[in-house]
C-alpha atoms as a PDB file:
ATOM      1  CA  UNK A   1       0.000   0.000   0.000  1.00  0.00           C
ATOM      2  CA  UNK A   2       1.313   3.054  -0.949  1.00  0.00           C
ATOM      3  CA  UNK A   3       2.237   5.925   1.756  1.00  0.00           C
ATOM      4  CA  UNK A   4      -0.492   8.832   1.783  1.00  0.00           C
ATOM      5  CA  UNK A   5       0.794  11.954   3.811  1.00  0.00           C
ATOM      6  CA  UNK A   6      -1.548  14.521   5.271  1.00  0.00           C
ATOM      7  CA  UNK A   7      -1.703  18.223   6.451  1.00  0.00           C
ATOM      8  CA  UNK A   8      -3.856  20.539   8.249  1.00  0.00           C
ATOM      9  CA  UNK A   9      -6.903  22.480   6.612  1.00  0.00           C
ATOM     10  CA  UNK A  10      -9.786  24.560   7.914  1.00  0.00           C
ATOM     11  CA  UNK A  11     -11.979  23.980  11.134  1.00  0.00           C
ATOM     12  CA  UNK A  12     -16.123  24.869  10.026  1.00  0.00           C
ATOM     13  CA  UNK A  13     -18.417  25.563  12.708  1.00  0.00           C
ATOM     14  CA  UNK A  14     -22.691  26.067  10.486  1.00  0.00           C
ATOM     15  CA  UNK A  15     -21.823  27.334   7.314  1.00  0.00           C
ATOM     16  CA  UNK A  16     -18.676  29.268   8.693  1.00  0.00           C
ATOM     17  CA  UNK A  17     -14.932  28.458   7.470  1.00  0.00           C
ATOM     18  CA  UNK A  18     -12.396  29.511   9.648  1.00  0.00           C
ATOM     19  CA  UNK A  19      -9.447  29.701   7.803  1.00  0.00           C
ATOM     20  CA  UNK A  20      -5.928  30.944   8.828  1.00  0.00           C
ATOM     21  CA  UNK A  21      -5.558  27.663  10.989  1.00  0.00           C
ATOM     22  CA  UNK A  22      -1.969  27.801  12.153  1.00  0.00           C
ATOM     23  CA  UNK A  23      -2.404  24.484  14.195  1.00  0.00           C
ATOM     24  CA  UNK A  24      -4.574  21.961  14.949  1.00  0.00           C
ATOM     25  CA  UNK A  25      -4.493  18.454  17.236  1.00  0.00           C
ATOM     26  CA  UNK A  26      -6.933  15.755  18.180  1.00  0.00           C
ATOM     27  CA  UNK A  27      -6.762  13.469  20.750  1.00  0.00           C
ATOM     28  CA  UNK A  28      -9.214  10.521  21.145  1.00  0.00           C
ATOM     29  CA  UNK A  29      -8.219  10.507  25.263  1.00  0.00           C
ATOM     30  CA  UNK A  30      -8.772   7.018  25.451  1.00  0.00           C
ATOM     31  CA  UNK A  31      -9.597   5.200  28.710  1.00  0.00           C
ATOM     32  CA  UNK A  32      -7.164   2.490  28.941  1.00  0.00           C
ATOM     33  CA  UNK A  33      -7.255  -0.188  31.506  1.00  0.00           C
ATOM     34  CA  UNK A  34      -3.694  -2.569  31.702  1.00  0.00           C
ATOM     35  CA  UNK A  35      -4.232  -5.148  34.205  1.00  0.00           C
ATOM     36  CA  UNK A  36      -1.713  -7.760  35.824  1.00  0.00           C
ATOM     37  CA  UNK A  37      -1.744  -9.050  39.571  1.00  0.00           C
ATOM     38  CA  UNK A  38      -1.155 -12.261  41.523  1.00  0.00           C
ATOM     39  CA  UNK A  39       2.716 -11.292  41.762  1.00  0.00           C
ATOM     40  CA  UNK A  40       3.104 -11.799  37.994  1.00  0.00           C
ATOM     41  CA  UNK A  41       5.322  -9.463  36.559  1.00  0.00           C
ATOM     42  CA  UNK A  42       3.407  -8.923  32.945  1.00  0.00           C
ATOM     43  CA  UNK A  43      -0.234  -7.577  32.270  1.00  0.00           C
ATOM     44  CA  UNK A  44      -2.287  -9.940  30.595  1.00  0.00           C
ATOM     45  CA  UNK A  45      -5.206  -8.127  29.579  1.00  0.00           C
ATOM     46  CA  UNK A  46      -5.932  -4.494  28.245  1.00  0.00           C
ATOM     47  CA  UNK A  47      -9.675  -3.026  27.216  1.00  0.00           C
ATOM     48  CA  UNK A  48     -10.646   0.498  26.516  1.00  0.00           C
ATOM     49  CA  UNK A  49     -14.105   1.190  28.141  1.00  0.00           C
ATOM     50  CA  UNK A  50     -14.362   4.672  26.832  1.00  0.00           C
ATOM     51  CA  UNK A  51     -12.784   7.665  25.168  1.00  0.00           C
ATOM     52  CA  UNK A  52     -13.587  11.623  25.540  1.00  0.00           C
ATOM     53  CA  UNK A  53     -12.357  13.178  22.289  1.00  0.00           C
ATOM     54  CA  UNK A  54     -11.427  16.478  21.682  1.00  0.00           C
ATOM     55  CA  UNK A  55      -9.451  18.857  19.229  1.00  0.00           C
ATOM     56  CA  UNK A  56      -7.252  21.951  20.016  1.00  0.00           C
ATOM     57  CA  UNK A  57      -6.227  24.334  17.447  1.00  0.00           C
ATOM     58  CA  UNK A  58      -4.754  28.080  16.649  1.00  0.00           C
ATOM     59  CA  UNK A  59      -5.881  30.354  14.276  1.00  0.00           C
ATOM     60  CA  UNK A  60      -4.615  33.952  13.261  1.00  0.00           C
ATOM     61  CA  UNK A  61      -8.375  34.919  11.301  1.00  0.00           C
ATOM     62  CA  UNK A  62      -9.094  37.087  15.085  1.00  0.00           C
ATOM     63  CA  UNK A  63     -12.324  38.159  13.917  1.00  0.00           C
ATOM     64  CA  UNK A  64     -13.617  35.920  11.915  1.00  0.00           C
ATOM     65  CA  UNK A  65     -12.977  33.716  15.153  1.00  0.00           C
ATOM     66  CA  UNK A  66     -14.583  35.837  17.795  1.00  0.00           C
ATOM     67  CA  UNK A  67     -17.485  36.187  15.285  1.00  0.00           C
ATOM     68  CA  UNK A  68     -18.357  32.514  14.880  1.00  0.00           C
ATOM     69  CA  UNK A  69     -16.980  30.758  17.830  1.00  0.00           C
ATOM     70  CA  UNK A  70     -20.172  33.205  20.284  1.00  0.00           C
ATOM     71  CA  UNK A  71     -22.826  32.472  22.376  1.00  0.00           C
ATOM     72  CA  UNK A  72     -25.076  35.663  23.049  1.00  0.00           C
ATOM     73  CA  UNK A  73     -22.607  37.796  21.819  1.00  0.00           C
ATOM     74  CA  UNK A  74     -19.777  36.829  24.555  1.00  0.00           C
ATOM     75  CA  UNK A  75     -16.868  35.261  22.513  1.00  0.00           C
ATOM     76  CA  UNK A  76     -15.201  34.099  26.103  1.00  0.00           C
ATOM     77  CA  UNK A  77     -18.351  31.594  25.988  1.00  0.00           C
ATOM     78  CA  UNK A  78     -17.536  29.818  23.526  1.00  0.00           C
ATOM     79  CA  UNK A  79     -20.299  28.133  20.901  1.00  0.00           C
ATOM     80  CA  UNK A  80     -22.081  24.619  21.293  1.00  0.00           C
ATOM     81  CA  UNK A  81     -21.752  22.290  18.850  1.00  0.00           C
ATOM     82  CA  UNK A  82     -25.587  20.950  17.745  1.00  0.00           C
ATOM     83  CA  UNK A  83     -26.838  18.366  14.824  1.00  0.00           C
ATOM     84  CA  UNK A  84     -23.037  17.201  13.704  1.00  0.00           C
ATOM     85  CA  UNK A  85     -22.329  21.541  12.839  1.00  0.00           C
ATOM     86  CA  UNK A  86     -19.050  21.061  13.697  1.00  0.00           C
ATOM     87  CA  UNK A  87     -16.219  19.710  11.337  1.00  0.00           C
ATOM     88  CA  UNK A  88     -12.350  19.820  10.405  1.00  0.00           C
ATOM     89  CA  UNK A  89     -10.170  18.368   7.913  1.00  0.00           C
ATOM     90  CA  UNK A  90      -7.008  16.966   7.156  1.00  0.00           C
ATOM     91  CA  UNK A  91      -5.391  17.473   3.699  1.00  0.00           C
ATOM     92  CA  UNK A  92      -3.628  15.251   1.454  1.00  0.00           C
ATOM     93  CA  UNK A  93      -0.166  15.875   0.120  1.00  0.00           C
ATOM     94  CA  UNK A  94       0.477  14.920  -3.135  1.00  0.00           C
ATOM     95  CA  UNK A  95       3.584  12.803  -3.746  1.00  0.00           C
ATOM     96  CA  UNK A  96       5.973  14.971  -5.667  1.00  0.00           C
ATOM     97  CA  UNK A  97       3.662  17.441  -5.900  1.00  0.00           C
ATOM     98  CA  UNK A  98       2.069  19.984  -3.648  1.00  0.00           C
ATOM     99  CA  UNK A  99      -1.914  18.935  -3.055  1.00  0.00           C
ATOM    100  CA  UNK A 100      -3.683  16.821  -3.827  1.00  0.00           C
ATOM    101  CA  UNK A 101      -7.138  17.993  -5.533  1.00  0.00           C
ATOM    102  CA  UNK A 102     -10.553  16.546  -5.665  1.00  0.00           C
ATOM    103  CA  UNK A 103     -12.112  14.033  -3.251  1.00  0.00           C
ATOM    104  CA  UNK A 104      -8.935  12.677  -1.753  1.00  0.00           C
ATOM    105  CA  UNK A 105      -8.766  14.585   2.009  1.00  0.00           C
ATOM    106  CA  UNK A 106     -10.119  13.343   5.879  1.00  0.00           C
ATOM    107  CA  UNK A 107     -13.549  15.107   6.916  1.00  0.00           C
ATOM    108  CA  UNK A 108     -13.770  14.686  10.682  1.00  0.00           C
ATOM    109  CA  UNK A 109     -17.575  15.639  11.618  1.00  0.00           C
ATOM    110  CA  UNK A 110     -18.333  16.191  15.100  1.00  0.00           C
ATOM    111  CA  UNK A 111     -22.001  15.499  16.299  1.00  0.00           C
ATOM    112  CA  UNK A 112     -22.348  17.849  19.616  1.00  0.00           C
ATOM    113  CA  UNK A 113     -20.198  19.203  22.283  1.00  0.00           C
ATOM    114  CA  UNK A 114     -18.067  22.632  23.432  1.00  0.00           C
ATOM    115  CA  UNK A 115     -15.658  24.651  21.764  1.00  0.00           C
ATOM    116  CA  UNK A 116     -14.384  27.736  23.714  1.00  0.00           C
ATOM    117  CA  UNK A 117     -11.875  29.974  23.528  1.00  0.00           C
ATOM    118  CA  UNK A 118      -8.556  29.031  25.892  1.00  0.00           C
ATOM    119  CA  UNK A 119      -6.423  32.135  25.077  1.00  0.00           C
ATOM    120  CA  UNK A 120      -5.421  34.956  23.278  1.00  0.00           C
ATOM    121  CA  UNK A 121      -1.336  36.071  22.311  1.00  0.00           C
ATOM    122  CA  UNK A 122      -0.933  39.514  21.089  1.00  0.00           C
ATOM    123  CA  UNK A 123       2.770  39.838  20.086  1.00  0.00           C
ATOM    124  CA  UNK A 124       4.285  43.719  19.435  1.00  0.00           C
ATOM    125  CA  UNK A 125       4.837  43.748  15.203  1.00  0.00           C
ATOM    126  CA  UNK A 126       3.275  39.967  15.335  1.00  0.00           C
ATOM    127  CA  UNK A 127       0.015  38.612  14.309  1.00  0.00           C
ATOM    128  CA  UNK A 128      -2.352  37.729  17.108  1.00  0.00           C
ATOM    129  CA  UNK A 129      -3.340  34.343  17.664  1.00  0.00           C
ATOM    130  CA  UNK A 130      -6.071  32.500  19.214  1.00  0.00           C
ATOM    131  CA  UNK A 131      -6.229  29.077  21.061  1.00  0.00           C
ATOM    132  CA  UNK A 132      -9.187  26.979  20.855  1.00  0.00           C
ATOM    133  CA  UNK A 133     -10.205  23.728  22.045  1.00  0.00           C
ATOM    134  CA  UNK A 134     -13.308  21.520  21.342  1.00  0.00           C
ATOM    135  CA  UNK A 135     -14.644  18.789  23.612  1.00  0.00           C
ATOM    136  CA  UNK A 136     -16.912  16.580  22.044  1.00  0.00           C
ATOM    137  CA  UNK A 137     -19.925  14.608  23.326  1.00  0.00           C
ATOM    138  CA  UNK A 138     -22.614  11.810  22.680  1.00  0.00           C
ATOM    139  CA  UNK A 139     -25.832  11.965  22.223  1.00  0.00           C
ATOM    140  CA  UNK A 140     -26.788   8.792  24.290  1.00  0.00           C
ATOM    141  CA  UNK A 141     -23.244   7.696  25.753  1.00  0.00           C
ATOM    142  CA  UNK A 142     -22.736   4.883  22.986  1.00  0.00           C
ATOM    143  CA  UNK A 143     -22.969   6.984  20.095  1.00  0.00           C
ATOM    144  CA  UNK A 144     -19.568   7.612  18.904  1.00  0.00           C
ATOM    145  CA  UNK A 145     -18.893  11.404  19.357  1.00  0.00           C
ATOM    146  CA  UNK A 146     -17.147  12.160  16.094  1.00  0.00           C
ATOM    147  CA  UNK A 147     -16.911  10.053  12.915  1.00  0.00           C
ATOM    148  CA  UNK A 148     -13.846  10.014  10.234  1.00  0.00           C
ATOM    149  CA  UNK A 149     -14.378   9.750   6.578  1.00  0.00           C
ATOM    150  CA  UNK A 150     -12.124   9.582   3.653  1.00  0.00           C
ATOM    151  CA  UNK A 151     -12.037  10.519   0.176  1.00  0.00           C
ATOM    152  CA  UNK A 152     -13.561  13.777   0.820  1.00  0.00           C
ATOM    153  CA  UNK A 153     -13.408  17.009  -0.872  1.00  0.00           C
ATOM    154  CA  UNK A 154     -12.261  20.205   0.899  1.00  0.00           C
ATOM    155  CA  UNK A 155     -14.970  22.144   1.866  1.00  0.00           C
ATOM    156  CA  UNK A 156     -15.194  25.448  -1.227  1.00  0.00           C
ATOM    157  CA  UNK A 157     -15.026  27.899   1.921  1.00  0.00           C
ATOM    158  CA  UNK A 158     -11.700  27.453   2.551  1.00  0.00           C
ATOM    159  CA  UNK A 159      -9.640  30.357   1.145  1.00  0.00           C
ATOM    160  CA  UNK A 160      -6.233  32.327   1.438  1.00  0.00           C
ATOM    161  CA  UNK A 161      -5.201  34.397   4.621  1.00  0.00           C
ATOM    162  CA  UNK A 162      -7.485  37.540   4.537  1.00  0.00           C
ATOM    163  CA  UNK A 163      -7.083  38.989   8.149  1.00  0.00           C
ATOM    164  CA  UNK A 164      -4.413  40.182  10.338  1.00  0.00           C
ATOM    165  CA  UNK A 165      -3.958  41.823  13.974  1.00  0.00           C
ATOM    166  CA  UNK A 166      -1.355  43.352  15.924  1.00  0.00           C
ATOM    167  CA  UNK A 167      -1.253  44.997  18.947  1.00  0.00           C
ATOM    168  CA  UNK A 168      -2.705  48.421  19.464  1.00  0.00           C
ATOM    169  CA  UNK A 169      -2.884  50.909  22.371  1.00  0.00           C
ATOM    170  CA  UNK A 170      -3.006  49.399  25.980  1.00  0.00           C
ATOM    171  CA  UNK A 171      -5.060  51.646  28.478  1.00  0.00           C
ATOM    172  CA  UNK A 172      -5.003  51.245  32.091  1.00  0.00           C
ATOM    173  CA  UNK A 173      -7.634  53.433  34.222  1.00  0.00           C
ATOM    174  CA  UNK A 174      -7.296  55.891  31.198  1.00  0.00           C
ATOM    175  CA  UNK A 175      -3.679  56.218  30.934  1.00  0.00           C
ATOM    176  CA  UNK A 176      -1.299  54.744  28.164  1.00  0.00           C
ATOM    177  CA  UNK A 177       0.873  51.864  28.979  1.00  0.00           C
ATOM    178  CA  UNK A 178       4.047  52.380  26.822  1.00  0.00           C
ATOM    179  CA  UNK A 179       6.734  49.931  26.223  1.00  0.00           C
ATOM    180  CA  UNK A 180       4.491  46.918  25.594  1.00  0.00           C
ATOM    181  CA  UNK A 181       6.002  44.119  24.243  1.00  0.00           C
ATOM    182  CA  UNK A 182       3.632  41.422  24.671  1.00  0.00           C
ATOM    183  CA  UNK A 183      -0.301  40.964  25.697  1.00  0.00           C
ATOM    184  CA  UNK A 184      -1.233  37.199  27.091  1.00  0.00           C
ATOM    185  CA  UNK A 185      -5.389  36.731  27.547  1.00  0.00           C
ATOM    186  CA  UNK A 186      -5.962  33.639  29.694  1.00  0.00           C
ATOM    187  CA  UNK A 187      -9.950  33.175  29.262  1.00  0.00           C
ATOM    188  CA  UNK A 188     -10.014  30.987  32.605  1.00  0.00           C
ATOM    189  CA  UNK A 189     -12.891  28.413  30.690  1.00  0.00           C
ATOM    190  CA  UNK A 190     -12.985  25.849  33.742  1.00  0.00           C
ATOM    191  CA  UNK A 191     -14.664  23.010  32.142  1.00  0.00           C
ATOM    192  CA  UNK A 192     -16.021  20.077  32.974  1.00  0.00           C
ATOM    193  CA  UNK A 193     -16.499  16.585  30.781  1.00  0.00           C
ATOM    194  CA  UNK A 194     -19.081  14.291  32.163  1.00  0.00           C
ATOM    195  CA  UNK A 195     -20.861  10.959  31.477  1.00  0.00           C
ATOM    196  CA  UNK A 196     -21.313   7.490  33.342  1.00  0.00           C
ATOM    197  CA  UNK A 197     -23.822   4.792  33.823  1.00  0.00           C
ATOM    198  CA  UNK A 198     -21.178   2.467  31.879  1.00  0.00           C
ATOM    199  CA  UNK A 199     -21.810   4.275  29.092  1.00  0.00           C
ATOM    200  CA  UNK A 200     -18.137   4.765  26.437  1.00  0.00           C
ATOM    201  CA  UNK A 201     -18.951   8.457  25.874  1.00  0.00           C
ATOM    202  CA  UNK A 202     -18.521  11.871  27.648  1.00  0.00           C
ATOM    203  CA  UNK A 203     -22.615  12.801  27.334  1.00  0.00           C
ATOM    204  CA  UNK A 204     -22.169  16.674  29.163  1.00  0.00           C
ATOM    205  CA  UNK A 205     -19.398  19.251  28.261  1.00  0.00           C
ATOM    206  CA  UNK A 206     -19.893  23.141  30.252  1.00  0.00           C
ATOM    207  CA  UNK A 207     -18.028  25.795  31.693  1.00  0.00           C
ATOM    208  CA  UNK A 208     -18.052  25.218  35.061  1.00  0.00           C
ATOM    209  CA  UNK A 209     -16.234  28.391  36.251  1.00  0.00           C
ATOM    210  CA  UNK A 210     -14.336  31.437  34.218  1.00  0.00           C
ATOM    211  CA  UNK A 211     -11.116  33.047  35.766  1.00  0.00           C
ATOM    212  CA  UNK A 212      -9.523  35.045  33.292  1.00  0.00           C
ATOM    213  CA  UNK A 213      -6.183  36.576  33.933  1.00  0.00           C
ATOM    214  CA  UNK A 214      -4.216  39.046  31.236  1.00  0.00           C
ATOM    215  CA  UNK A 215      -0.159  39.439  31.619  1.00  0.00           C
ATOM    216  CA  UNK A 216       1.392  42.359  29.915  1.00  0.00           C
ATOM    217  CA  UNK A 217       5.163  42.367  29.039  1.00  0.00           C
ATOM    218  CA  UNK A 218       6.195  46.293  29.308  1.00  0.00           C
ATOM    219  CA  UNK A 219       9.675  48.220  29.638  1.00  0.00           C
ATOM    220  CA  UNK A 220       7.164  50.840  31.356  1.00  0.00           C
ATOM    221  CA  UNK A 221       7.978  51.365  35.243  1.00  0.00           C
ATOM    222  CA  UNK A 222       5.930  54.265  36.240  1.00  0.00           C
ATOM    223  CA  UNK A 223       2.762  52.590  37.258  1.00  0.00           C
ATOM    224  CA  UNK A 224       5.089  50.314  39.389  1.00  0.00           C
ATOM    225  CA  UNK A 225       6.349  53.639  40.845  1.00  0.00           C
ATOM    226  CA  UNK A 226       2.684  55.070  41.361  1.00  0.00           C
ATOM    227  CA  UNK A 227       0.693  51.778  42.214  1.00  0.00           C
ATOM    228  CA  UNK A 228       2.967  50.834  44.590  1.00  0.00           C
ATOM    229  CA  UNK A 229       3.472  46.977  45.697  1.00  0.00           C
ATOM    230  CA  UNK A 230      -0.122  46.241  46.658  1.00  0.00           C
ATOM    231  CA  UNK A 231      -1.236  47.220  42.355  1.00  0.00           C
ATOM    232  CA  UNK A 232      -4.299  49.510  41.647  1.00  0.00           C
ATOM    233  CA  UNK A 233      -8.042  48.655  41.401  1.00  0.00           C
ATOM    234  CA  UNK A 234      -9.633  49.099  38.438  1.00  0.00           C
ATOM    235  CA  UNK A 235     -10.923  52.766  38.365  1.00  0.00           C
ATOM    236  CA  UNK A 236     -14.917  53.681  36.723  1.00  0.00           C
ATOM    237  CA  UNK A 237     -12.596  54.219  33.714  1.00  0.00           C
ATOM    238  CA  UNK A 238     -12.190  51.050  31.669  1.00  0.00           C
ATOM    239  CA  UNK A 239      -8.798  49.684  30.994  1.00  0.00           C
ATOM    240  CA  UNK A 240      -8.621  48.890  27.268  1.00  0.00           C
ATOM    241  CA  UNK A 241      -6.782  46.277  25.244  1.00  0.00           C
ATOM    242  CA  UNK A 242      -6.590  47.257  21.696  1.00  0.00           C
ATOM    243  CA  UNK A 243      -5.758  45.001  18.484  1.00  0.00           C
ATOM    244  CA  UNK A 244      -5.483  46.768  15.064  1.00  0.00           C
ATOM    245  CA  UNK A 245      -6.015  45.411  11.313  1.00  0.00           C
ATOM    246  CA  UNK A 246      -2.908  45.526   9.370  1.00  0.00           C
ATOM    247  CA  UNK A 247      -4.411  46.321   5.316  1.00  0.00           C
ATOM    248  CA  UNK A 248      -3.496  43.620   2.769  1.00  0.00           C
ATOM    249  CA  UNK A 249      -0.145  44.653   0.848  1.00  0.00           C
ATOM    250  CA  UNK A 250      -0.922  48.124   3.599  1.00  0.00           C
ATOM    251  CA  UNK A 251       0.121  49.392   6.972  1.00  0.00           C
ATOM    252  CA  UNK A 252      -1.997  49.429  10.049  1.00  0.00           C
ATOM    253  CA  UNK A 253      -5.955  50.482   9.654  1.00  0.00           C
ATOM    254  CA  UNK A 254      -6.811  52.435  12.888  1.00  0.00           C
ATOM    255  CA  UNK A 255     -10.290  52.313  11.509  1.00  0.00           C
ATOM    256  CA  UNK A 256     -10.863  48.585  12.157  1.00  0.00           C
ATOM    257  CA  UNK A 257      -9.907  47.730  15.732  1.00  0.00           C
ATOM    258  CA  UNK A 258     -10.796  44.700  18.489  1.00  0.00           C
ATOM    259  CA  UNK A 259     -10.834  45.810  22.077  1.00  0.00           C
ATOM    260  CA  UNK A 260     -10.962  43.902  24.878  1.00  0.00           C
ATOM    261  CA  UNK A 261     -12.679  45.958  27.798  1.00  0.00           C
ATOM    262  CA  UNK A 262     -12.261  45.770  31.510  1.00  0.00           C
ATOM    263  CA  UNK A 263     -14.571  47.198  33.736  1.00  0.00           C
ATOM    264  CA  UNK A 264     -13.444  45.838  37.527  1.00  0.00           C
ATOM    265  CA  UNK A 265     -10.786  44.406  39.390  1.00  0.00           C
ATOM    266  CA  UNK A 266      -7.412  44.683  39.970  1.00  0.00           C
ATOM    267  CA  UNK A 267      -3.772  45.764  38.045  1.00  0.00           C
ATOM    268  CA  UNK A 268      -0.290  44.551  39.846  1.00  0.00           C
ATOM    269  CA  UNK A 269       2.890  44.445  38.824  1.00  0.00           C
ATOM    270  CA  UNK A 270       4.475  40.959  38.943  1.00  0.00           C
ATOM    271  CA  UNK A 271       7.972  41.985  39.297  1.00  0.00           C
ATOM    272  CA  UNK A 272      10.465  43.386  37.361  1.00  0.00           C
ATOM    273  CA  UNK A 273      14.520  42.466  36.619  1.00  0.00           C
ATOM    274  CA  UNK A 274      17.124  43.515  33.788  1.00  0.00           C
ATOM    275  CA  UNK A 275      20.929  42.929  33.463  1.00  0.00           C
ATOM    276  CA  UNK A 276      24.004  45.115  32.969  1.00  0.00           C
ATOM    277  CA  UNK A 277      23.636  47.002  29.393  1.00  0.00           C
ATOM    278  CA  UNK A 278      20.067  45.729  29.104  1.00  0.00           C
ATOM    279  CA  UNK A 279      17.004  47.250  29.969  1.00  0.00           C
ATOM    280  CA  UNK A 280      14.299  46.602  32.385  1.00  0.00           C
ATOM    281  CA  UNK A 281      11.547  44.152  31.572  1.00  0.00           C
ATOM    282  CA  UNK A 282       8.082  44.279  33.973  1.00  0.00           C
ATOM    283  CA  UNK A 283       5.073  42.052  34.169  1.00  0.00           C
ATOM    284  CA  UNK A 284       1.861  43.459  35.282  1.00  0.00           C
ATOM    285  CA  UNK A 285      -1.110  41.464  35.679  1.00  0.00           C
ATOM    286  CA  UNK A 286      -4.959  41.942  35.477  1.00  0.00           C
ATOM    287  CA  UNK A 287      -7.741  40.416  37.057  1.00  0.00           C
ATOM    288  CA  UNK A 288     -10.749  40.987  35.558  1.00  0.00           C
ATOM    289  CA  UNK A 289     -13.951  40.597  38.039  1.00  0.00           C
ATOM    290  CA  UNK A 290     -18.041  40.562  37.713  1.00  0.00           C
ATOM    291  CA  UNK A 291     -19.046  44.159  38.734  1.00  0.00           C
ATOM    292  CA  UNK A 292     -22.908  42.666  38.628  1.00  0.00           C
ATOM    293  CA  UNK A 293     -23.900  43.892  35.372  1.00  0.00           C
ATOM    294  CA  UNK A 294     -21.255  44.178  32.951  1.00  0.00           C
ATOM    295  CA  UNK A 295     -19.108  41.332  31.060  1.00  0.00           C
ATOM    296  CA  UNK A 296     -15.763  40.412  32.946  1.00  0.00           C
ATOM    297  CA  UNK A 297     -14.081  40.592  29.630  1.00  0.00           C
ATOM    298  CA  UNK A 298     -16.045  42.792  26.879  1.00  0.00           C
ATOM    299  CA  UNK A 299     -15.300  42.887  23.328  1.00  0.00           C
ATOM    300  CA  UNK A 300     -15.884  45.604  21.254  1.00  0.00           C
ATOM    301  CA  UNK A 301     -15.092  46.397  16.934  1.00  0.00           C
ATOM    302  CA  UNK A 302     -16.519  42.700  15.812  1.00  0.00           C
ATOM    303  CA  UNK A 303     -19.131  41.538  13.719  1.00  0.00           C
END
């Protein structure tokens, strides 16, 4: 049998392609049981009564992202996945060539289940990336979760890189943070994969819990200097996050921004250190809280 050789392609969530996937990984988690005893030194029997399978994977399309991947217009929520909606595939490579063409790819179709956003990296003069994972469920426990099929064509939404986003203006309590290097979003998605009665499959995916946590790399020191050790609370004036579209064959567009909007809780520095004929480096760190009516994290500049 001859060798076949695959790649990644695009992740579809409806009717919506997101392109731009950087990464992508599945894992079937199986349930493995290895069983020996008696004193004998060797197992002599092995079974898998289940598996909870799930995908991770990276994209650099930011909006088109945040856009699909929404529940009630929070993106940190994530979207369910209803009536097999969900899919990704896996492209063939063709032997001395490039791709292969036609109905010769993997579809992987995923019939219901959770994916949610697990972070956000917003490099200075670097395209932003996002981190997703899916968790995948039954619809009775014996149901397989996801099915494989091969000789498939690529789906016609999947097109060239169309979108990029850099970083932008950071704004803490109203005043500019210079010197930022790098912005890290952890969305905090606690969630938790459930099932039982014997059953092989996960049959309930949520979010349990959301603790979201952003870390800022900055050369900037006068907060330090004016927070003091104990940080700063979040003031009635929202600290921003700002991500700006870089134009196709263009510069930045200051016309078609993200922001990511805080509204409560607190701003400390982590600590700071440097070395002889280098500058000084800083962390600071947010934690965004529930002031009771607004969104821990809100987004702004999508659809």
């Amino acid at each position: 049998m001859a060798l076949t050789l695959h790649t990644i392609s695009s992740v579809k969530t409806g009717s919506t392609v997101i392109n731009q996937i950087l990464s992508s990984g599945f894992s079937p988690n199986l349930a493995k049981l290895l069983l020996t005893g008696s004193g004998l030194v060797s197992p002599g029997f092995v079974g898998i009564p289940g598996a909870s399978p799930e995908i991770s994977f990276s994209t650099n399309a930011i909006k088109a992202a945040l856009n699909a991947f929404v529940t009630s217009a929070d993106p940190m929520d994530g979207v369910a996945i209803a009536a097999s909606n969900f899919e990704f595939y896996l492209q063939k490579i063709a032997n001395t060539g490039t791709r292969a063409t036609g109905s010769n790819h993997i579809k992987a179709t995923a019939l219901a289940g959770l994916v949610y956003p697990v972070s956000l990296e917003i490099p200075h003069m670097g395209a932003a990336t996002l981190n997703y994972r899916g968790v995948f469920t039954s619809s009775d426990g014996s149901t397989s979760p996801i099915a494989f099929a091969g000789s498939q064509a690529l789906d016609a939404g999947v097109l060239v890189a169309a979108e990029a986003y850099v970083l932008g203006g950071i704004s803490l309590n109203g005043t500019t943070l210079d010197g930022v290097s790098n912005v890290s979003v952890d969305f905090g998605n606690q969630v938790i994969v459930d099932g039982g009665s014997g059953l092989p499959y996960p049959t309930h995916v949520a979010i349990i819990a959301q603790r979201p946590s952003i870390s800022i790399s900055t050369k900037d020191l006068d907060d330090f200097v004016s927070w003091g050790l104990l940080g700063q609370a979040q003031s009635e004036t929202d600290s921003i996050i700002t991500l700006t579209a870089l134009e196709n064959a263009g510069t930045l567009d200051g016309a078609n921004q993200i922001t990511l909007s805080i509204d409560a809780g607190l701003m400390t520095y982590d600590g700071f250190s440097g070395s002889d004929g280098d500058r000084v480096a800083a962390s600071v760190t947010i934690t965004p809280t529930f002031d009771g009516s607004n969104k821990v994290i809100a987004f702004g500049g999508l659809s």
